[in-house]
N, C-alpha and C. Protein backbone atom coordinates (compact mmCIF):
# COMPACT_ATOMS: atom_id res chain seq x y z
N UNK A 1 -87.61 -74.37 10.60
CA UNK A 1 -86.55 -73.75 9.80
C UNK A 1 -86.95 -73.78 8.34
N UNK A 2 -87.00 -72.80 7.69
CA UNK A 2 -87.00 -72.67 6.33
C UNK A 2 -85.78 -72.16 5.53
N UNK A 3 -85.47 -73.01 4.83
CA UNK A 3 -84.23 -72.49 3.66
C UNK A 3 -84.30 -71.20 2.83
N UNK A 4 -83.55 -70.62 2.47
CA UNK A 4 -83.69 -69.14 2.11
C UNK A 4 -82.71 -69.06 0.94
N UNK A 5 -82.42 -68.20 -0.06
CA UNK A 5 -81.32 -68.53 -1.01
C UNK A 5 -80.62 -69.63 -1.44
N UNK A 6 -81.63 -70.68 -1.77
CA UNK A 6 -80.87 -71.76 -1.94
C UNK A 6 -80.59 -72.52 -3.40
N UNK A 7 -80.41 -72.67 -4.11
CA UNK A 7 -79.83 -73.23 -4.99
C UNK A 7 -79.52 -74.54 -5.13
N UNK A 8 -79.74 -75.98 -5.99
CA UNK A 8 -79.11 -76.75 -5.53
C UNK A 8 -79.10 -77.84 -7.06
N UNK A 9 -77.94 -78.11 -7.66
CA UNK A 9 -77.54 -78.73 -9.01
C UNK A 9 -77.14 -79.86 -8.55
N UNK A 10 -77.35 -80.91 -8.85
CA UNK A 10 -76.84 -82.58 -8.42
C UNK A 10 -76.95 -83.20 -9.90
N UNK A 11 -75.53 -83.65 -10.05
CA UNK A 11 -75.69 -84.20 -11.02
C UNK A 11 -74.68 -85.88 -10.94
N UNK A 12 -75.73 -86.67 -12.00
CA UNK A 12 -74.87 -88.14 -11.97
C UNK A 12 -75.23 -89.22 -12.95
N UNK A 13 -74.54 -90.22 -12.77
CA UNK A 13 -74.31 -90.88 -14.37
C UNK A 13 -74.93 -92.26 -13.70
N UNK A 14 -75.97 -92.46 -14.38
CA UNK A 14 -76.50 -93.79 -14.30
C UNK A 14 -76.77 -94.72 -15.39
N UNK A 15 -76.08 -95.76 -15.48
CA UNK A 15 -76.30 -96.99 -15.98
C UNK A 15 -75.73 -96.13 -17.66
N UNK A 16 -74.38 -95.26 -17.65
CA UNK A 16 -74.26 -94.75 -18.19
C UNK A 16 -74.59 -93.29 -18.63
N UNK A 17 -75.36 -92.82 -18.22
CA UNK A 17 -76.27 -91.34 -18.63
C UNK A 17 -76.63 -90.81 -17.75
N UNK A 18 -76.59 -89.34 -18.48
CA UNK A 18 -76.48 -88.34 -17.11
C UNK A 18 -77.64 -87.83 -16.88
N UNK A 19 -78.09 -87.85 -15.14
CA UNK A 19 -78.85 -87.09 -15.36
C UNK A 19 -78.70 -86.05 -14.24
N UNK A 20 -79.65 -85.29 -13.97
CA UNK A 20 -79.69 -83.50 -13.20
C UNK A 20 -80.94 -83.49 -12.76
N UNK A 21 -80.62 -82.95 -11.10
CA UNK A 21 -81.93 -82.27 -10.58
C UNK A 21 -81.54 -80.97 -9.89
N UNK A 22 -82.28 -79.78 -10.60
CA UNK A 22 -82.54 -78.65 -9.86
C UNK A 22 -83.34 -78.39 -8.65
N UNK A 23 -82.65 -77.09 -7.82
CA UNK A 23 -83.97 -77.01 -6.99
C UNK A 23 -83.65 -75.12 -6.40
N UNK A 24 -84.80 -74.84 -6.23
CA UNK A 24 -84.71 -73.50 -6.20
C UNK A 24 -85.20 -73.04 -5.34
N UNK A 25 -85.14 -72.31 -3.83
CA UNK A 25 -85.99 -72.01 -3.04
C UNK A 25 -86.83 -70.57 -3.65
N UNK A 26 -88.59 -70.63 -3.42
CA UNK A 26 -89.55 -69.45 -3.40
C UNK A 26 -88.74 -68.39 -3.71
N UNK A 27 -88.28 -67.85 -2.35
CA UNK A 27 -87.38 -66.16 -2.92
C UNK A 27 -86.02 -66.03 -4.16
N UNK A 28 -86.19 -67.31 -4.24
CA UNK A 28 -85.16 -67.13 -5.76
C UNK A 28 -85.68 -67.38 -6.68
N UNK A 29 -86.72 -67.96 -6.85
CA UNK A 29 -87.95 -68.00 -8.00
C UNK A 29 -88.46 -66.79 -8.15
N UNK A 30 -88.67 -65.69 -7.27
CA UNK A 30 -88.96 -64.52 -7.30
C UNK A 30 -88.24 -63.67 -7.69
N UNK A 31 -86.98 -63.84 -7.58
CA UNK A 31 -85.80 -62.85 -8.28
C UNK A 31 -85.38 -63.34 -9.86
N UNK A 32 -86.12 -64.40 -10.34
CA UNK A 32 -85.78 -64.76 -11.96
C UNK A 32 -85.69 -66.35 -12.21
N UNK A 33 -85.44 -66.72 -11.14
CA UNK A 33 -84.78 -68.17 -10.99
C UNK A 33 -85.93 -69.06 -11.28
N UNK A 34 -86.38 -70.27 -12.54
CA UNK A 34 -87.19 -70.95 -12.95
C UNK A 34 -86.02 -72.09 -13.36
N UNK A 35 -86.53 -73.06 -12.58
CA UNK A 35 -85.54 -74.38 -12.62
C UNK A 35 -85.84 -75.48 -13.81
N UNK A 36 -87.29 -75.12 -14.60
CA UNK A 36 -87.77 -75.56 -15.39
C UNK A 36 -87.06 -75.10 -17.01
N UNK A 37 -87.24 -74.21 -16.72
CA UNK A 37 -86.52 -73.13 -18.05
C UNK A 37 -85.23 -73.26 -18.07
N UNK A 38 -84.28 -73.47 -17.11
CA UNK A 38 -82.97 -73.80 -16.96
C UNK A 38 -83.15 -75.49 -17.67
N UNK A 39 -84.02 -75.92 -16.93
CA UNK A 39 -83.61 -77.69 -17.27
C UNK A 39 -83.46 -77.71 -18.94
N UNK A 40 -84.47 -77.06 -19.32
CA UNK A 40 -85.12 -77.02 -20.88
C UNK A 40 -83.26 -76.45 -22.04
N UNK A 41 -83.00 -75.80 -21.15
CA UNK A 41 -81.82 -75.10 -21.80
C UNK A 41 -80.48 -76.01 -21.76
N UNK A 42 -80.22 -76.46 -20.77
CA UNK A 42 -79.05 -77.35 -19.90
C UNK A 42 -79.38 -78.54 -20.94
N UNK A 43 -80.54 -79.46 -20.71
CA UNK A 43 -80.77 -80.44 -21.73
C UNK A 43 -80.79 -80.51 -22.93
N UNK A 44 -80.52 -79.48 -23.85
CA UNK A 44 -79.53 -79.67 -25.32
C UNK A 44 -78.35 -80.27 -25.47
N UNK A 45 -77.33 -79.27 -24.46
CA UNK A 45 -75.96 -80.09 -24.11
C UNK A 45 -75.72 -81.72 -23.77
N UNK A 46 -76.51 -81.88 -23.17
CA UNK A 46 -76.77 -83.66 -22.75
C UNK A 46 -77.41 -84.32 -23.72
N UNK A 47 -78.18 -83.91 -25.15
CA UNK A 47 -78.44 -84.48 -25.86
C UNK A 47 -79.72 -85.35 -25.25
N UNK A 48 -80.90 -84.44 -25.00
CA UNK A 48 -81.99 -85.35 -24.12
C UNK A 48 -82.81 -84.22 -23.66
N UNK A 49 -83.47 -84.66 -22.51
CA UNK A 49 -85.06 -83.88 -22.38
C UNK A 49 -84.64 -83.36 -20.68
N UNK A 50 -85.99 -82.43 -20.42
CA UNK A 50 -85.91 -82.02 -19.48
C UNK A 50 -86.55 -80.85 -18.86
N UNK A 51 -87.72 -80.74 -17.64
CA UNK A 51 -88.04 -79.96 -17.60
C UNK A 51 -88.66 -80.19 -16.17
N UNK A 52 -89.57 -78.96 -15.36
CA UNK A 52 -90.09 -79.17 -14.44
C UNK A 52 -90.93 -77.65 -14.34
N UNK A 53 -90.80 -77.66 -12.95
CA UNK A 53 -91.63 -76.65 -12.24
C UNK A 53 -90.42 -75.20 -11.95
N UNK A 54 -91.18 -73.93 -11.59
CA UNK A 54 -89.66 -72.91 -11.14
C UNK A 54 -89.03 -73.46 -10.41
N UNK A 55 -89.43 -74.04 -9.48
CA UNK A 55 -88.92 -74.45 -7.75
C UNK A 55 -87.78 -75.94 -8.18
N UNK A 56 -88.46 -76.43 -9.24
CA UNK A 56 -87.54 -78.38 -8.97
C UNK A 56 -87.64 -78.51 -10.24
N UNK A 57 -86.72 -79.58 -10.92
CA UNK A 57 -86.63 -79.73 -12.69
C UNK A 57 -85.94 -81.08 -12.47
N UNK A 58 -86.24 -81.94 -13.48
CA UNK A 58 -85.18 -83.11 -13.72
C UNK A 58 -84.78 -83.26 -15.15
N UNK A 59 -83.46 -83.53 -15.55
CA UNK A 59 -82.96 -83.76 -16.86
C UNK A 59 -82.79 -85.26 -16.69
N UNK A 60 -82.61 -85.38 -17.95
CA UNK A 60 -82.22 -86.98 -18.79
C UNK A 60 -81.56 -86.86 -19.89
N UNK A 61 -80.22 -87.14 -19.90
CA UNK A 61 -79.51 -87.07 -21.68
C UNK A 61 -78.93 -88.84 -21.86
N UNK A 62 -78.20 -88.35 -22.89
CA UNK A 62 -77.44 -89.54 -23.43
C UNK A 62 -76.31 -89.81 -23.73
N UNK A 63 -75.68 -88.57 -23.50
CA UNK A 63 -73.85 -88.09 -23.28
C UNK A 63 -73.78 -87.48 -22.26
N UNK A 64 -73.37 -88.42 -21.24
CA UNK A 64 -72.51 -87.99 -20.05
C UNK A 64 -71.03 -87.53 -20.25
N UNK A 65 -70.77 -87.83 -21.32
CA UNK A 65 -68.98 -86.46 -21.39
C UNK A 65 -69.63 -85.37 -21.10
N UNK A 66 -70.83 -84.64 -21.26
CA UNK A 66 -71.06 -82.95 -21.54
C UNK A 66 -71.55 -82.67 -19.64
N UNK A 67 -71.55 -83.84 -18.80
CA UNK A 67 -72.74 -83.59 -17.69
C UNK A 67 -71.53 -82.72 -16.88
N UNK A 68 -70.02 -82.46 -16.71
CA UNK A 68 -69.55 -81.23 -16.20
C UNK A 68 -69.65 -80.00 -16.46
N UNK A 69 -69.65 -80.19 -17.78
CA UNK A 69 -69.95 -78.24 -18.95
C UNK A 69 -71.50 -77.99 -18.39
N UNK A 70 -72.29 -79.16 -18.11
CA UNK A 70 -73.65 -78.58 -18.07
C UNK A 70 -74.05 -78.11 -16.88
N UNK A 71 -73.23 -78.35 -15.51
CA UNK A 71 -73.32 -78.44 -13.97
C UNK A 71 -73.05 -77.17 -14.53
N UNK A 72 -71.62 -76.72 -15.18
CA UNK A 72 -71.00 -75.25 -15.38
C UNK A 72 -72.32 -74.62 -15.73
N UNK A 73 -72.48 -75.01 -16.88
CA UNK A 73 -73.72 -74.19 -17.41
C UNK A 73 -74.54 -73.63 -16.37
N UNK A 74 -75.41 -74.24 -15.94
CA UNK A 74 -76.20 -73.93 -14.92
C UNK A 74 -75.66 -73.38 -13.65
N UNK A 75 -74.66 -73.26 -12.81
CA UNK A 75 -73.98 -72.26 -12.16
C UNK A 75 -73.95 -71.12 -13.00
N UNK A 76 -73.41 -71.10 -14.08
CA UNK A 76 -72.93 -69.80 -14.88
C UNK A 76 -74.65 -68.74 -14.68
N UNK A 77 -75.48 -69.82 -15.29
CA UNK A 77 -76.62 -69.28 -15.49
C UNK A 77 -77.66 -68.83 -14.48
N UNK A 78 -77.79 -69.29 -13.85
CA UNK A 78 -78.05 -68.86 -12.31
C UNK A 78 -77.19 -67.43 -11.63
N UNK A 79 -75.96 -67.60 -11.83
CA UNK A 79 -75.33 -66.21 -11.67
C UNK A 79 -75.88 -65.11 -12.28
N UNK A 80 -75.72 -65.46 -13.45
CA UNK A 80 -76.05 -64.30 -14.22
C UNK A 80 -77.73 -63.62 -13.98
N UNK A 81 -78.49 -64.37 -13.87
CA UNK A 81 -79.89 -64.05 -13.85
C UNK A 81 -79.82 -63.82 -12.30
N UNK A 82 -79.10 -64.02 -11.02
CA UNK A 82 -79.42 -63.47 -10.01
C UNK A 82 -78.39 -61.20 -10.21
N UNK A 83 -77.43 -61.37 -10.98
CA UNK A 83 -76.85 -60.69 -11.06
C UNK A 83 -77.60 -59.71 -11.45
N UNK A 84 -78.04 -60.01 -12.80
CA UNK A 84 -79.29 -58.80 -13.25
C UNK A 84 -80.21 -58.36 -12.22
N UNK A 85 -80.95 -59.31 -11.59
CA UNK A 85 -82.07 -59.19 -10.41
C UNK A 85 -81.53 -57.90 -9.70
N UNK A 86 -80.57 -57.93 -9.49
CA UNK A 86 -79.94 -56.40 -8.03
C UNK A 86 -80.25 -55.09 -9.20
């Protein structure tokens, strides 16, 4: 079985601070989707770093108040860039 359209934002607060892992299946990397470039963007809001590959990304900030706006963020953003794709 291989996963197909998949998408996947996890986010959580450790030892105080938030952090995020993306993940992106192949055919959505192909329609725009770079989980790296998202991390890079998402990790301003968290006040911290972040980056990876198209397919997988991990963030690290230092304000976990912002780690719901940023889950948003990244849904929002993902929409939009699959939206254009059609």
């Amino acid at each position: 079985f291989k996963w197909k359209n998949t998408f996947i934002v996890f986010g959580n607060i450790l030892s105080g601070k938030p952090v995020m892992i993306l993940q992106a299946t192949e055919d959505l990397v192909k329609k725009g989707i770079d989980c790296g470039k998202i991390a890079g963007e998402v990790s301003m809001k968290l006040k911290g770093g972040g980056g990876g590959k198209p397919t997988f990304a991990q963030i690290g900030g230092s304000d976990a108040h912002y780690l719901g706006n940023a889950i948003d963020f990244v849904k929002s953003r993902v929409s939009d860039i699959l939206r254009k794709e059609k």
